[in-house]
N, C-alpha and C. Protein backbone atom coordinates (compact mmCIF):
# COMPACT_ATOMS: atom_id res chain seq x y z
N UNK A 1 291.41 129.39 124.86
CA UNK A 1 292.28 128.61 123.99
C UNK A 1 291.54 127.36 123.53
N UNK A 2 291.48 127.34 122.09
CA UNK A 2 291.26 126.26 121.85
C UNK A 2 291.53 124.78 121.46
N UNK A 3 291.41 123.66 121.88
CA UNK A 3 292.08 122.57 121.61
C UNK A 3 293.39 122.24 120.11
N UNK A 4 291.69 122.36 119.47
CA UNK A 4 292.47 122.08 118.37
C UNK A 4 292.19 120.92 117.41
N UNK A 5 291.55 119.84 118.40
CA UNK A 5 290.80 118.54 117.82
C UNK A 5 289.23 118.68 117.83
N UNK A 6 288.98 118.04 116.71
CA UNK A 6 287.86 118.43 116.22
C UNK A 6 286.31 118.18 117.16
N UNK A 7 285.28 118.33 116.98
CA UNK A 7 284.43 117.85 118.30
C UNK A 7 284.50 116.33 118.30
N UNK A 8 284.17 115.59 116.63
CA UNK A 8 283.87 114.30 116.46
C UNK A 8 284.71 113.26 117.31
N UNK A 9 285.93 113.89 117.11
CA UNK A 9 287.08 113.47 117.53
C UNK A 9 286.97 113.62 119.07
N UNK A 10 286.78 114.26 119.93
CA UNK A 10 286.85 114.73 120.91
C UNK A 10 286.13 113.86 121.81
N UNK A 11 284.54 113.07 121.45
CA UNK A 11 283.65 113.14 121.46
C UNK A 11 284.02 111.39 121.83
N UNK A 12 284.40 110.67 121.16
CA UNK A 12 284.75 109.00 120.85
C UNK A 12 284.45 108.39 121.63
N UNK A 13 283.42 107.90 122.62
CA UNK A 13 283.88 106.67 123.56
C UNK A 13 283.81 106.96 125.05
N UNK A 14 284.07 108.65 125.06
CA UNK A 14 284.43 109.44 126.65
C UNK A 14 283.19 110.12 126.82
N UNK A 15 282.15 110.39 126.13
CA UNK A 15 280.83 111.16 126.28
C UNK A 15 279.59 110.17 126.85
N UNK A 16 279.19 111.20 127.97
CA UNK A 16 277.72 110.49 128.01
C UNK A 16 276.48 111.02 127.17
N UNK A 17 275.47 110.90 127.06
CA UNK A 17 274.77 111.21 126.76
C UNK A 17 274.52 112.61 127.03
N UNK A 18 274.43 113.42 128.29
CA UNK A 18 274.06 114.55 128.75
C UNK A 18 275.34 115.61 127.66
N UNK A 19 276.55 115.14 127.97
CA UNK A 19 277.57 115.41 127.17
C UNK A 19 277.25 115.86 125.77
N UNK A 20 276.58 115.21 125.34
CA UNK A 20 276.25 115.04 123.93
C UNK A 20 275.00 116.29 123.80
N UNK A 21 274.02 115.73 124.65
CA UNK A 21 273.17 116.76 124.69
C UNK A 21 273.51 118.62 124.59
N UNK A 22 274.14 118.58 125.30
CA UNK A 22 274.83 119.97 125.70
C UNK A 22 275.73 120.20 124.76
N UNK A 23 276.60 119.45 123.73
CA UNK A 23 277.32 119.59 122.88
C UNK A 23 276.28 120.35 121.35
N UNK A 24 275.79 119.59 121.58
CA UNK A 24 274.44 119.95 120.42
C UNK A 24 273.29 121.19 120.67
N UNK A 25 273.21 121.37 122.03
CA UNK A 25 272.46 122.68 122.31
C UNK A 25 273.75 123.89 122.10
N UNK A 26 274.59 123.38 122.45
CA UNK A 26 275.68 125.19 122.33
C UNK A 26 275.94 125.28 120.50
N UNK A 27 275.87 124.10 119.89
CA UNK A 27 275.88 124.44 118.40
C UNK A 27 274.80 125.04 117.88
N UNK A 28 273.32 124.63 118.49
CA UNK A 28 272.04 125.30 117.92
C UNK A 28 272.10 126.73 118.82
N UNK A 29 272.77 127.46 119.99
CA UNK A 29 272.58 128.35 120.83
C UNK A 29 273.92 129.22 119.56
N UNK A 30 274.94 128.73 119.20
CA UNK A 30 275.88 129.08 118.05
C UNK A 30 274.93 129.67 116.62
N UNK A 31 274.54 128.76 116.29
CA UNK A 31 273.85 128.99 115.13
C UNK A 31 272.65 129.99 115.13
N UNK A 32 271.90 130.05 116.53
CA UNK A 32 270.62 130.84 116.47
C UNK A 32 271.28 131.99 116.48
N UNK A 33 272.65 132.56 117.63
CA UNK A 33 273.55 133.84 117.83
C UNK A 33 273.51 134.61 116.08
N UNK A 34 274.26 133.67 115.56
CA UNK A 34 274.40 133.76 114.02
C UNK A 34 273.16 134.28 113.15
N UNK A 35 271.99 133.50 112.97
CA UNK A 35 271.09 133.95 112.52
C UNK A 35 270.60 135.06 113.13
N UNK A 36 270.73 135.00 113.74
CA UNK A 36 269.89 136.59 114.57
C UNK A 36 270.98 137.72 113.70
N UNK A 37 272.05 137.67 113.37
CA UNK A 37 272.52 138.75 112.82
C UNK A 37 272.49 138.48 111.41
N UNK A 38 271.92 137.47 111.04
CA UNK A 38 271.58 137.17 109.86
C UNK A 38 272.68 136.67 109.06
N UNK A 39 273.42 136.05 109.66
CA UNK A 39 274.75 135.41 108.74
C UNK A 39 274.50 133.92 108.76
N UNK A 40 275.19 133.44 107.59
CA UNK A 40 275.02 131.31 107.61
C UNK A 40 276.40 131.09 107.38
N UNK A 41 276.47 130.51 108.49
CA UNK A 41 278.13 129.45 108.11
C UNK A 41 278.44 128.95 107.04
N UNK A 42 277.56 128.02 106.61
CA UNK A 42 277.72 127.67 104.88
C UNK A 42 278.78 126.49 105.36
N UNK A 43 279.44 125.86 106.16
CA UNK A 43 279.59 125.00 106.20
C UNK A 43 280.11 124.08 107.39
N UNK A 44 278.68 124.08 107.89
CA UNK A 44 278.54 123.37 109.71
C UNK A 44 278.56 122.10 109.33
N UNK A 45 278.98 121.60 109.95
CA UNK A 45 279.90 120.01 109.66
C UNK A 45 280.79 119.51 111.69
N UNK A 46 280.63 118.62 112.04
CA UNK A 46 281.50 118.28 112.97
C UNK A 46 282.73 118.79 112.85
N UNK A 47 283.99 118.39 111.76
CA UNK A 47 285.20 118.58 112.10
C UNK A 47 284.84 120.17 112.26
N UNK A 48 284.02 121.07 112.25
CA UNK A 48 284.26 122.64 112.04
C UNK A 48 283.27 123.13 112.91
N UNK A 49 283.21 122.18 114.20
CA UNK A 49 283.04 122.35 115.66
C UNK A 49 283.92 122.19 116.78
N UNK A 50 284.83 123.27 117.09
CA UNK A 50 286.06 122.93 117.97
C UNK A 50 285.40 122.94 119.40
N UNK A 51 286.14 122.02 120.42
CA UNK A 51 286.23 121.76 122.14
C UNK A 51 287.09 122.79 122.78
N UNK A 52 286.71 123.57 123.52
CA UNK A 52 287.96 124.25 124.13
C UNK A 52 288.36 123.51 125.16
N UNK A 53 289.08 123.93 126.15
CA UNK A 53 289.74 123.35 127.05
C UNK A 53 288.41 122.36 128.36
N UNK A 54 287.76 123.39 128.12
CA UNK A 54 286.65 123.04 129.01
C UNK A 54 285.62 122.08 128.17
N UNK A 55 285.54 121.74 127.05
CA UNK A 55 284.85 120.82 126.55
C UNK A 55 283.11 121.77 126.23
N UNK A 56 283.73 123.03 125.57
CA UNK A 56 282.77 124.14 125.76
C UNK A 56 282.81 124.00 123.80
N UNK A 57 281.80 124.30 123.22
CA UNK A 57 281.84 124.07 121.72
C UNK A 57 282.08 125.37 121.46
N UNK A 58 283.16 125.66 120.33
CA UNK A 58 283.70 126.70 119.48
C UNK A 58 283.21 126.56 117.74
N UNK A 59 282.50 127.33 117.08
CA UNK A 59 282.32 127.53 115.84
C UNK A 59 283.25 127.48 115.10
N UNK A 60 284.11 127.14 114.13
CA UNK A 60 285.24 127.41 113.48
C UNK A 60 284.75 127.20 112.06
N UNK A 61 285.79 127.59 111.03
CA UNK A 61 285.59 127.59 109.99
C UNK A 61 284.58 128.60 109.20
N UNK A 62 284.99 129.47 109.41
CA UNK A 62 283.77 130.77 108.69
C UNK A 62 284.23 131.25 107.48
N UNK A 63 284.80 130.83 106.46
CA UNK A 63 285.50 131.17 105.27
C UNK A 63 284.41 131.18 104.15
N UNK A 64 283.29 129.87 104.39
CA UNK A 64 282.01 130.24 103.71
C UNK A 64 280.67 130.81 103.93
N UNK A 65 280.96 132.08 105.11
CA UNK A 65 280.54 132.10 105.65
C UNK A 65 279.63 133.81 105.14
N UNK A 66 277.82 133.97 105.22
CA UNK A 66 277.81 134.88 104.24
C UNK A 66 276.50 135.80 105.32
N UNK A 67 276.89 136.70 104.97
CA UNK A 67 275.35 137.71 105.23
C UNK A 67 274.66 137.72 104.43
N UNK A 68 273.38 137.50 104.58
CA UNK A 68 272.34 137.13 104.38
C UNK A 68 271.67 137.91 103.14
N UNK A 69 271.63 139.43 103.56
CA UNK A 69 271.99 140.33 102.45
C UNK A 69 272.65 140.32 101.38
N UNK A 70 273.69 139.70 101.64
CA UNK A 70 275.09 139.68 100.35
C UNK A 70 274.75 138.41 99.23
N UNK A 71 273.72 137.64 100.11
CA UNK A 71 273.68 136.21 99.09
C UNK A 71 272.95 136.50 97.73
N UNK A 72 273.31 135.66 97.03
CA UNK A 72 272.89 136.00 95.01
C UNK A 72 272.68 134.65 94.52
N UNK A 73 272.08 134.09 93.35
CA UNK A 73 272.35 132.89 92.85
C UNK A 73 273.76 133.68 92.24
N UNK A 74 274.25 134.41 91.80
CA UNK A 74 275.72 134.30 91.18
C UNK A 74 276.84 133.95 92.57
N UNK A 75 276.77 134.58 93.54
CA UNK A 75 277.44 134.22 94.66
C UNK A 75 277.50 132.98 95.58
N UNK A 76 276.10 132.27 95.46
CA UNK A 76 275.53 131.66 96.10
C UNK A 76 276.78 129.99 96.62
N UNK A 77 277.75 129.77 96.24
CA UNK A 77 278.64 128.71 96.18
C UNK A 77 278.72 128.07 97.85
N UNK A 78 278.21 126.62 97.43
CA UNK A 78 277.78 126.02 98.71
C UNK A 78 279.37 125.38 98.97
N UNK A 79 279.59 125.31 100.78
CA UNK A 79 280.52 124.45 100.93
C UNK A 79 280.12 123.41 101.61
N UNK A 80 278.96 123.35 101.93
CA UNK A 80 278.67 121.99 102.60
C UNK A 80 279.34 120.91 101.74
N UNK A 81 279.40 119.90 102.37
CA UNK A 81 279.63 118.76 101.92
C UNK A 81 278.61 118.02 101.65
N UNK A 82 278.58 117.24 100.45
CA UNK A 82 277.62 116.83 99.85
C UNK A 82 277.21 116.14 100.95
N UNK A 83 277.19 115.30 102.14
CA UNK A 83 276.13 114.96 103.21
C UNK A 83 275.41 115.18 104.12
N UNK A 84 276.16 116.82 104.59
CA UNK A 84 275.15 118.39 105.08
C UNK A 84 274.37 118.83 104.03
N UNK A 85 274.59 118.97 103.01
CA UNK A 85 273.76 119.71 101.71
C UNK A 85 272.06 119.41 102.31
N UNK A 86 271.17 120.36 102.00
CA UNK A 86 269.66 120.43 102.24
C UNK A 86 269.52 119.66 100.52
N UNK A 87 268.23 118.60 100.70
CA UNK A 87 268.03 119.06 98.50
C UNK A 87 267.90 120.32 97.94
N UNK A 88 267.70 121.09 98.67
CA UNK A 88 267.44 122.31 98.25
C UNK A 88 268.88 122.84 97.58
N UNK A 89 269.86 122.60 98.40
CA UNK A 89 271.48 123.21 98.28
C UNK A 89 271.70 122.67 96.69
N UNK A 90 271.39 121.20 96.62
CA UNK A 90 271.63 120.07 95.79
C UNK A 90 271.14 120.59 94.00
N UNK A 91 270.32 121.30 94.19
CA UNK A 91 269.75 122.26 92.97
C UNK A 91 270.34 123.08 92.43
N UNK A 92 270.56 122.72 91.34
CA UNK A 92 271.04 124.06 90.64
C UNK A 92 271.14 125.10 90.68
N UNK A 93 270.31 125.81 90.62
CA UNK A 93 269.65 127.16 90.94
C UNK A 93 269.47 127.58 92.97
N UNK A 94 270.45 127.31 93.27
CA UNK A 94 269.68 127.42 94.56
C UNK A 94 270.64 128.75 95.99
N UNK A 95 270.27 128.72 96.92
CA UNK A 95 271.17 129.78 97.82
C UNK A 95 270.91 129.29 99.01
N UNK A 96 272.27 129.98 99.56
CA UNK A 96 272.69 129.61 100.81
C UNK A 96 271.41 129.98 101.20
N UNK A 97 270.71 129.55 102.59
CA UNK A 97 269.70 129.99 103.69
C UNK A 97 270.14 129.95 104.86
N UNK A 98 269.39 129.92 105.95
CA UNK A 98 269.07 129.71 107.38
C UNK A 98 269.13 128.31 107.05
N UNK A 99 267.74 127.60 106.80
CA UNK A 99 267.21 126.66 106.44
C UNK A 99 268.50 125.46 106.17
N UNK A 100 269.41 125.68 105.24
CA UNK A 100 270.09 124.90 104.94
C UNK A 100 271.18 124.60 105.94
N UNK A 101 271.46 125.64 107.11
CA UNK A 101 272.44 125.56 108.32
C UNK A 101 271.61 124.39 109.24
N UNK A 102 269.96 124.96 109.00
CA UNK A 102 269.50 123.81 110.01
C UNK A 102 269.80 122.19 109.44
N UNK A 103 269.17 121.74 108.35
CA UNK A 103 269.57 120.62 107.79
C UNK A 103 270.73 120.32 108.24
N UNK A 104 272.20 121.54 107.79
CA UNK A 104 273.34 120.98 108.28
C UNK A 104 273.42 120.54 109.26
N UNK A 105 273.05 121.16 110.55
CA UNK A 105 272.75 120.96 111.95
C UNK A 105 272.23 119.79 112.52
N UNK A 106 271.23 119.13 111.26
CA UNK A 106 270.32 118.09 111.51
C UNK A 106 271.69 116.92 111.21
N UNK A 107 272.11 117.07 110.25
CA UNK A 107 273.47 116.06 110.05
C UNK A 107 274.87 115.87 110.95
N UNK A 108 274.65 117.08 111.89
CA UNK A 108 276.01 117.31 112.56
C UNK A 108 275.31 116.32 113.59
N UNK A 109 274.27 116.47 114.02
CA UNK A 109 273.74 116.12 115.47
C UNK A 109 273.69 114.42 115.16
N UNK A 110 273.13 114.15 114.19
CA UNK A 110 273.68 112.63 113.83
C UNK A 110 275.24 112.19 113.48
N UNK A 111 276.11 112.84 112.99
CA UNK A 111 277.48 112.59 113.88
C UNK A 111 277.78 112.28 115.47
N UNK A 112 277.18 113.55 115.51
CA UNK A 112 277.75 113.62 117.37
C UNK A 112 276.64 112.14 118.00
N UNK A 113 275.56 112.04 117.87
CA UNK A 113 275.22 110.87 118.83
C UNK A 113 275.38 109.57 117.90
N UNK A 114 276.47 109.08 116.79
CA UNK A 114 276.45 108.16 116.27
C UNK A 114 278.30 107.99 116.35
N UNK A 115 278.89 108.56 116.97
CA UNK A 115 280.29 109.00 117.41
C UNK A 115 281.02 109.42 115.63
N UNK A 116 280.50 109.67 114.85
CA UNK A 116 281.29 110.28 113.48
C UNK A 116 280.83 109.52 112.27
N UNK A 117 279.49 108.57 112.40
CA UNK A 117 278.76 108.18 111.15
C UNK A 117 278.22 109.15 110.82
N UNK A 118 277.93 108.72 109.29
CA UNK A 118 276.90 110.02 108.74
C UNK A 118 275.91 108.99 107.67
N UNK A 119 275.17 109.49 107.48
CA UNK A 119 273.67 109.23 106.73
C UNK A 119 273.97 108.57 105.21
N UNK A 120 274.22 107.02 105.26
CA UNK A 120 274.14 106.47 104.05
C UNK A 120 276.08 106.16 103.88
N UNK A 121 276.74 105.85 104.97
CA UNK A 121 277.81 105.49 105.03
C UNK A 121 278.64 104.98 104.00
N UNK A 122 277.85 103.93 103.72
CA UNK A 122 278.49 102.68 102.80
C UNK A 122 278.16 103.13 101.00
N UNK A 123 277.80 104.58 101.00
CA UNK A 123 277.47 105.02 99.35
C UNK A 123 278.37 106.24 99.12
N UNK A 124 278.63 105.97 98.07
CA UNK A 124 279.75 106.90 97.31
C UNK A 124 278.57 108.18 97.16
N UNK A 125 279.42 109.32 97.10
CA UNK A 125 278.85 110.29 96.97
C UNK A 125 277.87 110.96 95.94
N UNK A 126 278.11 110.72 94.94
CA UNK A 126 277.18 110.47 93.27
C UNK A 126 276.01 109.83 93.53
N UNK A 127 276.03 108.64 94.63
CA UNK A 127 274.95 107.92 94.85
C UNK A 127 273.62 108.97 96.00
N UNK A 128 274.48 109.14 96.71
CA UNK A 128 273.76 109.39 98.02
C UNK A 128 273.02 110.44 97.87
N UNK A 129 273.23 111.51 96.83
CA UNK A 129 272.20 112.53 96.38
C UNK A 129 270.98 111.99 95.71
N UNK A 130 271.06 110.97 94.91
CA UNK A 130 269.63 110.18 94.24
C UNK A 130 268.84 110.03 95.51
N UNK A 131 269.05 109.63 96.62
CA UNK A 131 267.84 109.32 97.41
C UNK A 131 267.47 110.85 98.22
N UNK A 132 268.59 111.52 98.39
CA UNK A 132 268.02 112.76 98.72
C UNK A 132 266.82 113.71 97.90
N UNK A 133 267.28 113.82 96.94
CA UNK A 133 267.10 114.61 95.76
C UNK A 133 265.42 113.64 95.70
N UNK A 134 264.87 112.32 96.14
CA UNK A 134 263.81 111.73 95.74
C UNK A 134 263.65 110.69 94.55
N UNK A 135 264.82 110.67 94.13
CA UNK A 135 265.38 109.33 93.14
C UNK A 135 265.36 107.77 93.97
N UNK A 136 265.07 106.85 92.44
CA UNK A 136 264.93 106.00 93.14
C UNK A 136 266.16 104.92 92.77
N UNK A 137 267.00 104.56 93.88
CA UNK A 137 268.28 103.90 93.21
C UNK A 137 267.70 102.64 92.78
N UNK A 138 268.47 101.89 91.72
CA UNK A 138 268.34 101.02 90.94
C UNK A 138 269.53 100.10 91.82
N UNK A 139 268.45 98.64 91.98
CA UNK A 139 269.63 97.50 92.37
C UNK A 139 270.64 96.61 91.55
């Protein structure tokens, strides 16, 4: 059974470090399960990491979720959120990967040891792709 509250949430104030650690290895031990059958979540994000009772990490949210095989640039429709997005995602022309779950992964794991910040806080979303993407913002 699962909680129900999200990991970020879960996570606030009551985690040690080791906690954290282990929270973040069962998401990459999640994600490698996944790739090995060749599927990508398409949109790994904290809130769409559930706690079960035991404080054991649950995958949730698989609605964008694709075999690997099946992906197309016509199909290709990212759900990351523009602050998981790889630059790669950020491109026009571009498709779900492996690759881009890790990036996501790379952003979840800075949630979890920053208790629910994410990368470039204080910038509206329009903005925060210019420095990804290799743009240079204007002051």
């Amino acid at each position: 059974m699962v909680s129900g509250a999200s990991m970020v949430s879960e996570v606030y104030g009551d985690s040690s470090e080791p906690d954290l650690l282990r929270i973040m290895v069962e998401i990459s031990r999640a994600m490698e399960y996944m790739h090995s059958a060749h599927v990508v979540h398409g949109d790994l994000k904290g809130e769409n990491v559930l706690l079960d009772n035991d404080l054991r990490c649950v995958l949730a949210d698989f609605g964008h979720s694709k075999n690997i095989s099946q992906i197309s640039y016509k199909n290709a429709k990212h759900a990351h959120g523009l602050r998981w997005q790889s630059p790669e995602l950020m491109a026009e022309h571009s498709l779900l990967t492996k690759e881009n779950n890790v990036y996501a992964f790379g952003v979840t794991c800075v949630e979890i040891v920053t208790f629910g910040s994410l990368p470039l806080p204080m910038m509206p979303d329009d903005i925060v792709k210019k420095p990804v993407l290799g743009m240079r913002l204007l002051c």
